[in-house]
N, C-alpha and C. Protein backbone atom coordinates (compact mmCIF):
# COMPACT_ATOMS: atom_id res chain seq x y z
N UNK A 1 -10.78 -30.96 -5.04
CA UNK A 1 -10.70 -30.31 -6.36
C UNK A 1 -11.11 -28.84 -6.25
N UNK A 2 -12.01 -28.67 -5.81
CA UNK A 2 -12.48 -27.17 -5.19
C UNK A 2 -11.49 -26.41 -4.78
N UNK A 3 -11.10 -27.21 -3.70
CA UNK A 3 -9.62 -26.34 -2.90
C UNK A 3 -8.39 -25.48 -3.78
N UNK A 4 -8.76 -26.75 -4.54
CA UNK A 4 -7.05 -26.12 -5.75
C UNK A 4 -7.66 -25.35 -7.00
N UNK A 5 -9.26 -25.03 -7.13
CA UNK A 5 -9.66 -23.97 -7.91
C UNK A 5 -9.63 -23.00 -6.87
N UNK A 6 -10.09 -22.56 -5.61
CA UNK A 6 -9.89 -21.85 -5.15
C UNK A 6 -8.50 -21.06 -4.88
N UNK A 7 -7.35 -21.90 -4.72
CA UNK A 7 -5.99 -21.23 -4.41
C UNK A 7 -6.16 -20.83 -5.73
N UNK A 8 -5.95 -21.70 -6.68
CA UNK A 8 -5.42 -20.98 -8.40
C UNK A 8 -6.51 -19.21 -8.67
N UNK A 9 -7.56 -19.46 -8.03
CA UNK A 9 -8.18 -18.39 -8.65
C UNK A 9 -7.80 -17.05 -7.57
N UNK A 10 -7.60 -16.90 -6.45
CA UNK A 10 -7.03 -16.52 -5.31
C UNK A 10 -5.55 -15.75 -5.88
N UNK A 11 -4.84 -17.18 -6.33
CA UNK A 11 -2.88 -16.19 -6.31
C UNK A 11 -3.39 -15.66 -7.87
N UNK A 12 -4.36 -15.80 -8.83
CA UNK A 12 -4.48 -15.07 -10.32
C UNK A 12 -5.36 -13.98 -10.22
N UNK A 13 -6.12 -13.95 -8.61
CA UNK A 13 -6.76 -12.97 -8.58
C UNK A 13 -5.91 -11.46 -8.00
N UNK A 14 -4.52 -12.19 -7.26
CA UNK A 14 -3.59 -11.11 -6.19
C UNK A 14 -2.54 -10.53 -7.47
N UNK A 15 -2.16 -11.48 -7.88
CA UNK A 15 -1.41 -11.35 -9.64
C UNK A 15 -1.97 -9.98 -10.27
N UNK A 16 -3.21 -10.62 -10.54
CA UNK A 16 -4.04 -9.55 -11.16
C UNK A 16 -3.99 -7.82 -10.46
N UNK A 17 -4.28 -7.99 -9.71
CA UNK A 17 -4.37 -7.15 -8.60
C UNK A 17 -2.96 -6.45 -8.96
N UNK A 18 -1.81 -6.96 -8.32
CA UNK A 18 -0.32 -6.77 -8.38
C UNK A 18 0.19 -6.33 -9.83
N UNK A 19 -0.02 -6.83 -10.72
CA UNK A 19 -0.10 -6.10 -12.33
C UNK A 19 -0.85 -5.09 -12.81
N UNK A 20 -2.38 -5.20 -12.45
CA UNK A 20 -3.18 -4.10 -13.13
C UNK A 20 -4.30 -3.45 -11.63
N UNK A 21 -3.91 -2.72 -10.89
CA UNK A 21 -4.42 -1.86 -10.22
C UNK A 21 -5.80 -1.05 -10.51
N UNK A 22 -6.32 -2.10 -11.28
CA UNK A 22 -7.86 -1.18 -12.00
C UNK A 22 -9.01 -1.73 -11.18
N UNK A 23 -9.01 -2.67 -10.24
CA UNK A 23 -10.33 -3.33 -9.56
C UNK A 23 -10.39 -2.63 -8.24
């Protein structure tokens, strides 16, 4: 269960990243 919070928070963290260039 860990594992698949980690990917989900991982590809919403690169997303993030990839959309808003502010971090």
């Amino acid at each position: 269960m860990s594992e698949k919070l980690e990917s989900i928070a991982k590809s919403l963290t690169i997303r993030a990243e990839k959309e808003a260039p502010w971090l």
